[in-house]
C-alpha atoms as a PDB file:
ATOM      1  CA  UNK A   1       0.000   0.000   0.000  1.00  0.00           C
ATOM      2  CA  UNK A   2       2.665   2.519   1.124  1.00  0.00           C
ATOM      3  CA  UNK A   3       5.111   1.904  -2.048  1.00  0.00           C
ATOM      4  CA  UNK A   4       1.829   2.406  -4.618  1.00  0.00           C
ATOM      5  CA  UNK A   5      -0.871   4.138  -2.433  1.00  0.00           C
ATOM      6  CA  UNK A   6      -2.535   5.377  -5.829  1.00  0.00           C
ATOM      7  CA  UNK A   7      -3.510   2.073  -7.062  1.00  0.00           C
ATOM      8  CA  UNK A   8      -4.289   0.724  -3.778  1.00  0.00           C
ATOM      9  CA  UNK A   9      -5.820   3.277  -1.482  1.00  0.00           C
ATOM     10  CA  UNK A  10      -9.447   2.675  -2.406  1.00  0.00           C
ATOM     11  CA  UNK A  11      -9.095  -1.137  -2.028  1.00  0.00           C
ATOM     12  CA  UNK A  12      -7.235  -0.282   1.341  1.00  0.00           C
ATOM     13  CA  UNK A  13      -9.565   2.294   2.708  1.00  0.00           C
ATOM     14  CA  UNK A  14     -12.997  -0.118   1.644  1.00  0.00           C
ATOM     15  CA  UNK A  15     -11.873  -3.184   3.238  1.00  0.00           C
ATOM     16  CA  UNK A  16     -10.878  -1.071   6.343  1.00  0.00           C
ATOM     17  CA  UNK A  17     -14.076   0.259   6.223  1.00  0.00           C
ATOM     18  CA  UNK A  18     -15.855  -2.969   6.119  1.00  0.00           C
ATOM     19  CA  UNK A  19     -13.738  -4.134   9.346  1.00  0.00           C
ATOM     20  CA  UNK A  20     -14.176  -1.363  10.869  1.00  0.00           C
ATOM     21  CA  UNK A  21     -18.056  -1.437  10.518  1.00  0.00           C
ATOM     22  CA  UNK A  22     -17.557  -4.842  12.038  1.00  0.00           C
ATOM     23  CA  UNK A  23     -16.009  -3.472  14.700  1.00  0.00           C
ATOM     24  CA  UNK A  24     -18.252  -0.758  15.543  1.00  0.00           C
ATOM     25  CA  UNK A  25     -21.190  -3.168  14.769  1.00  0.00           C
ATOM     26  CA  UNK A  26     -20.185  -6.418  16.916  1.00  0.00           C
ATOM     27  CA  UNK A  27     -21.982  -7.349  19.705  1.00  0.00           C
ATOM     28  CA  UNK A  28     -21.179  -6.001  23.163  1.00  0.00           C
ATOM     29  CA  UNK A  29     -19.556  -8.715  25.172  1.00  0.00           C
ATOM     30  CA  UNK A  30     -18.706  -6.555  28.162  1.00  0.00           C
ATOM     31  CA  UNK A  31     -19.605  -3.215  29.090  1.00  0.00           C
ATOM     32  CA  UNK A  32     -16.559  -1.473  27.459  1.00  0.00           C
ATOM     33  CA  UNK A  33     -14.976  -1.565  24.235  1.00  0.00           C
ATOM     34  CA  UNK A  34     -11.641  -0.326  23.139  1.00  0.00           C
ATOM     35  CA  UNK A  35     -10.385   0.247  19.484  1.00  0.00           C
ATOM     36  CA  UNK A  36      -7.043   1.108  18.483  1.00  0.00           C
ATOM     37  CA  UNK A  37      -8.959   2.940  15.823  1.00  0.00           C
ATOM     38  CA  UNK A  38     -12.326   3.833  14.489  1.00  0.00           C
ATOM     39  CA  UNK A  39     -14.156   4.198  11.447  1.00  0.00           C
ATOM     40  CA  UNK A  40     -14.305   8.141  12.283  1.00  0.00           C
ATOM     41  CA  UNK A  41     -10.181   7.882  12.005  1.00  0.00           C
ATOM     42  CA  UNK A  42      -9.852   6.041   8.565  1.00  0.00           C
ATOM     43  CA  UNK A  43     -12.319   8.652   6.955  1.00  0.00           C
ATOM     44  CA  UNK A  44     -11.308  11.752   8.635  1.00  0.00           C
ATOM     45  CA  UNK A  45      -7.337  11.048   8.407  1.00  0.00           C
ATOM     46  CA  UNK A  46      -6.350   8.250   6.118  1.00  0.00           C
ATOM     47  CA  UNK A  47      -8.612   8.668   3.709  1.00  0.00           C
ATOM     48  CA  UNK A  48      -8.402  12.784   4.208  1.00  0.00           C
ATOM     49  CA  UNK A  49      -4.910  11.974   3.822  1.00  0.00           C
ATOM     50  CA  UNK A  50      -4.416  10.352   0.655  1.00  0.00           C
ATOM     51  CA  UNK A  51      -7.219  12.552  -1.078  1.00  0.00           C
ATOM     52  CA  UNK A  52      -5.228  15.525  -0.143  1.00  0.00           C
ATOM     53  CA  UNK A  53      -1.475  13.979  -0.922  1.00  0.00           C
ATOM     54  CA  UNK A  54      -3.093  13.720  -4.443  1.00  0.00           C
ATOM     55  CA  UNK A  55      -3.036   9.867  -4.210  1.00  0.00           C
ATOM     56  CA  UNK A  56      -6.967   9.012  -4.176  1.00  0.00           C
ATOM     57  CA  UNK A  57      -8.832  10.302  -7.041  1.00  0.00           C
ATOM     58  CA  UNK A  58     -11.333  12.762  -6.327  1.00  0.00           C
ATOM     59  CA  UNK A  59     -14.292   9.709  -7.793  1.00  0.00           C
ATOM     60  CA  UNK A  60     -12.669   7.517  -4.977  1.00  0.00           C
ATOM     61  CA  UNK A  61     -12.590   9.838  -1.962  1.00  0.00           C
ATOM     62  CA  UNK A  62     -16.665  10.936  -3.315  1.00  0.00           C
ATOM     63  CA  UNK A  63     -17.380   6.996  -3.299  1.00  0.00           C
ATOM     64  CA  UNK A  64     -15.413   6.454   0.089  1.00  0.00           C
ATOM     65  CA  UNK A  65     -17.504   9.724   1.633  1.00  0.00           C
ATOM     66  CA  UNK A  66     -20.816   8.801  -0.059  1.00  0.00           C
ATOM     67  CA  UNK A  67     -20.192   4.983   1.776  1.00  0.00           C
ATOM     68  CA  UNK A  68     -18.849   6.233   5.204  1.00  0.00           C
ATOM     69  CA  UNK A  69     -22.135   8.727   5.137  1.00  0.00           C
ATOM     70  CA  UNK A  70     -24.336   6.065   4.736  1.00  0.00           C
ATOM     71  CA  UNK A  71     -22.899   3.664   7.632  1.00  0.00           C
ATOM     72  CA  UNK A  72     -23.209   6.790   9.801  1.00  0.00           C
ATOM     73  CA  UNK A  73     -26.764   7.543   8.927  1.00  0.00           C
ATOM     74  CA  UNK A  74     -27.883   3.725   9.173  1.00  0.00           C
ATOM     75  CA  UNK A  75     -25.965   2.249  11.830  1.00  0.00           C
ATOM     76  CA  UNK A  76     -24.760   2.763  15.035  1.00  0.00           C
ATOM     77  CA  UNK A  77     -20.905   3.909  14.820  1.00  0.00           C
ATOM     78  CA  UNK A  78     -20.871   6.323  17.780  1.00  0.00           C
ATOM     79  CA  UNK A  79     -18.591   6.326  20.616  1.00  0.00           C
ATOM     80  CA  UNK A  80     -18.292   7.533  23.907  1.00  0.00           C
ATOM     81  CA  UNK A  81     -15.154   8.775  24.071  1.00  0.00           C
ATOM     82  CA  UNK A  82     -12.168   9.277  21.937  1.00  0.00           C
ATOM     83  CA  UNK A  83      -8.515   9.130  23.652  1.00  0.00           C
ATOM     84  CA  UNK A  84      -6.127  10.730  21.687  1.00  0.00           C
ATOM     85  CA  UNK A  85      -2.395   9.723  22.407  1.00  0.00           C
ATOM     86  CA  UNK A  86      -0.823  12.727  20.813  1.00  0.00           C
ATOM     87  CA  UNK A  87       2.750  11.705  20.025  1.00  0.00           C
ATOM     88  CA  UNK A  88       5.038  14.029  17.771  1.00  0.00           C
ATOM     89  CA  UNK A  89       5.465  12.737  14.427  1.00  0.00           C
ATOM     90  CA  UNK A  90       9.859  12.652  15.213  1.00  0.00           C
ATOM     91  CA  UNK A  91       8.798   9.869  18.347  1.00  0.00           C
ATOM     92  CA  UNK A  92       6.429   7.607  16.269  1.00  0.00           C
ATOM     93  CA  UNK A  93       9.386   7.745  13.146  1.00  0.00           C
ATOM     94  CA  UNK A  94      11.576   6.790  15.665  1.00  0.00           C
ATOM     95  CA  UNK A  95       9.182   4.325  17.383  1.00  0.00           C
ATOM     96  CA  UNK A  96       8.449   3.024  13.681  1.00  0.00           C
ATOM     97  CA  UNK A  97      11.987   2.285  13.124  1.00  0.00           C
ATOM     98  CA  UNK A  98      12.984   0.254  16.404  1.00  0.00           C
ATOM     99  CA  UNK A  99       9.912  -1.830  15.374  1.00  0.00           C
ATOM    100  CA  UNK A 100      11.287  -2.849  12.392  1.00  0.00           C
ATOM    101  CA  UNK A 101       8.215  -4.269  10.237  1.00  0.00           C
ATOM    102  CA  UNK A 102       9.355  -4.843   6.973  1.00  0.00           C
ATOM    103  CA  UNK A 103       5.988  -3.090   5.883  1.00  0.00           C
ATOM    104  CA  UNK A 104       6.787  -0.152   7.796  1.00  0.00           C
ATOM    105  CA  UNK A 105      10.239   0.503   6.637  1.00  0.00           C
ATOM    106  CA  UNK A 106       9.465   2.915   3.418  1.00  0.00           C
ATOM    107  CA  UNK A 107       6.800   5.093   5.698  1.00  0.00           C
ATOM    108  CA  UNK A 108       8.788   8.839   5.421  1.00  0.00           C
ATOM    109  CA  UNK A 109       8.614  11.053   7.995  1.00  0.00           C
ATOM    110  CA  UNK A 110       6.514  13.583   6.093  1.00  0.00           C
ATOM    111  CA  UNK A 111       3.741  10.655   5.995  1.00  0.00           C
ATOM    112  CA  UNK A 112       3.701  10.682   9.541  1.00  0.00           C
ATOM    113  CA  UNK A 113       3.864  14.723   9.576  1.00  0.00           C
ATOM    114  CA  UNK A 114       0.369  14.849   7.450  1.00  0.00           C
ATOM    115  CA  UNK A 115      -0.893  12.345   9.700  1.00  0.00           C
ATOM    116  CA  UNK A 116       0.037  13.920  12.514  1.00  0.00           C
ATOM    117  CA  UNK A 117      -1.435  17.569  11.288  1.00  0.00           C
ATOM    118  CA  UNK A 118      -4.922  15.919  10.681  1.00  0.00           C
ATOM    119  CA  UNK A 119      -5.273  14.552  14.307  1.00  0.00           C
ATOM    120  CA  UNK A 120      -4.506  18.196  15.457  1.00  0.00           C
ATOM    121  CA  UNK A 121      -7.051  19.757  13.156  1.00  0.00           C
ATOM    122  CA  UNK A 122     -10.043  17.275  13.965  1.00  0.00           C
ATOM    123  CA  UNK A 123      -9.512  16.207  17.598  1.00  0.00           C
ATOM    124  CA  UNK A 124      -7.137  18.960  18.682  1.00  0.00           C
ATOM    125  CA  UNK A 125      -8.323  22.446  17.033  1.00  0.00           C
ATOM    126  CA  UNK A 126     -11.671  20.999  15.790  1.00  0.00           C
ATOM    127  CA  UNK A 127     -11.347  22.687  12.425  1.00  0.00           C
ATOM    128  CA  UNK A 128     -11.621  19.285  10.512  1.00  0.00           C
ATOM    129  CA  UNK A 129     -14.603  17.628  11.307  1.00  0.00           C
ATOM    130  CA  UNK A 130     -16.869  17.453  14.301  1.00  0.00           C
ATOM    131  CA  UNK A 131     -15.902  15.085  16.880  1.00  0.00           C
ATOM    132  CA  UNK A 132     -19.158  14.149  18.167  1.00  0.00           C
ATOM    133  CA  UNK A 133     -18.160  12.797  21.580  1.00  0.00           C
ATOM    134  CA  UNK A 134     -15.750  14.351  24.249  1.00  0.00           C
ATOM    135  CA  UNK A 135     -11.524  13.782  23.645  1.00  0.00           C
ATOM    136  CA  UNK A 136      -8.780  13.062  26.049  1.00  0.00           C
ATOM    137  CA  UNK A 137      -5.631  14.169  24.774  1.00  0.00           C
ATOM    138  CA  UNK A 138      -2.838  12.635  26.453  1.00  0.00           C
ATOM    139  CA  UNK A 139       0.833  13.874  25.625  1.00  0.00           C
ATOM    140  CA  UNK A 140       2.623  10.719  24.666  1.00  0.00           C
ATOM    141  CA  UNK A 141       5.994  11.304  23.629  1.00  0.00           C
ATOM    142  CA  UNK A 142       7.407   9.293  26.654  1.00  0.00           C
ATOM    143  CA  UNK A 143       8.630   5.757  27.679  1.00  0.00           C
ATOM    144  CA  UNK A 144       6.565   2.827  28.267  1.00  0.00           C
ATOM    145  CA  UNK A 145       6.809   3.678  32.532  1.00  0.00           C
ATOM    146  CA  UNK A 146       5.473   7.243  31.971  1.00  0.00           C
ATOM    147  CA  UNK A 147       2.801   6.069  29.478  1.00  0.00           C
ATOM    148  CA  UNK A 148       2.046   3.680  32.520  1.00  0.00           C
ATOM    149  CA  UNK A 149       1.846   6.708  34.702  1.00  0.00           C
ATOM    150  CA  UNK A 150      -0.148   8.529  32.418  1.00  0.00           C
ATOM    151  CA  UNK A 151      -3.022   6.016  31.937  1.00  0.00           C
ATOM    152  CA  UNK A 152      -3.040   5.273  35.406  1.00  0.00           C
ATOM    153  CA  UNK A 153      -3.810   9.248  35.643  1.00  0.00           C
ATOM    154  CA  UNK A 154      -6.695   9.118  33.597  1.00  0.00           C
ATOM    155  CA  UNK A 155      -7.530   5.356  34.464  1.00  0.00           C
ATOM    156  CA  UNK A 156     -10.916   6.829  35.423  1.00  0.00           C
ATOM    157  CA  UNK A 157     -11.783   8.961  32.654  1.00  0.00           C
ATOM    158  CA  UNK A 158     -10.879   6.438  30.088  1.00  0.00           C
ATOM    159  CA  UNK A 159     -12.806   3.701  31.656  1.00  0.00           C
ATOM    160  CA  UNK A 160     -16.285   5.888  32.238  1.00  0.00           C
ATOM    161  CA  UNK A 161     -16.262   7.925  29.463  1.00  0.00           C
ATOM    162  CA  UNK A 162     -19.006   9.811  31.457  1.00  0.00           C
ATOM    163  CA  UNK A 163     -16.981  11.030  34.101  1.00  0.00           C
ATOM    164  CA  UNK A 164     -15.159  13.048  30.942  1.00  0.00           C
ATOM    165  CA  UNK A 165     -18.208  15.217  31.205  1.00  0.00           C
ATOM    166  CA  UNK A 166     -17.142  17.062  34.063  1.00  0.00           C
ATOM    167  CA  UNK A 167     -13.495  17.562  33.110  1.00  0.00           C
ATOM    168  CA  UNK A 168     -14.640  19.471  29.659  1.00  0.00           C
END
């Protein structure tokens, strides 16, 4: 995907789609569920992304809108709360590059840079889209202890999304 993201970003971006929808659709086995990502995040910044790099065709980002419109008008995609670990784009190249997936090895840092900007404009600055729930933003350009610290912190608000009512 990353080496020819023209040719393969609307076949990328549907099928997430689809598992995301899955995702967001499956039934509730406990009273909480977590998501490394959402539906909202592949439209508003992966798609948003490669429309704007010039590497979706305008007829593929219309299609991609037109479908993620519909799933939010027919089903049930909400979410209570949206925790935003906001880590410089420098930290996750690094991070990227002590990982060492062989899939991950082209990604430039200017990818990460775009990506980065789009969080800040829809969850940070809301001048993106609407965020439709409330966001915790937690700074997380530290080690795995302090990132231990940190959710411990905001164990809480994390875990009742409610209580993030009162801390708006």
């Amino acid at each position: 995907m990353y080496q020819d993201a023209s040719r393969w970003g609307i076949t990328l971006q549907t099928y997430i789609q689809l598992t995301m929808l899955e995702q967001h659709t499956r039934p509730m086995v406990s009273p909480i569920r977590m998501m490394e990502r959402s539906i909202h995040s592949a439209k508003y910044i992966f798609v948003e992304n490669l429309y704007r790099s010039g590497k979706m065709p305008e007829v593929d980002y219309v299609v991609l809108t037109e479908w993620f419109d519909w799933i939010q008008n027919n089903t049930d995609v909400s979410v209570d709360l949206i925790v935003y670990l906001q880590t410089s784009p420098e930290v996750c190249y690094e991070r990227l590059k002590r990982r060492c997936r062989e899939e991950e090895k082209i990604i430039p840092l200017e990818y990460l840079k775009a990506i980065h900007q789009l969080y800040e404009e829809w969850l940070v600055k809301h001048t993106l889209f609407e965020v439709s729930c409330p966001v915790l933003v937690i700074g997380a350009d530290h080690d795995m202890q302090k990132m231990i610290e940190k959710y411990e912190e905001n164990r809480d608000r994390i875990l009742n999304p409610y209580n993030m009512q009162h801390h708006l």
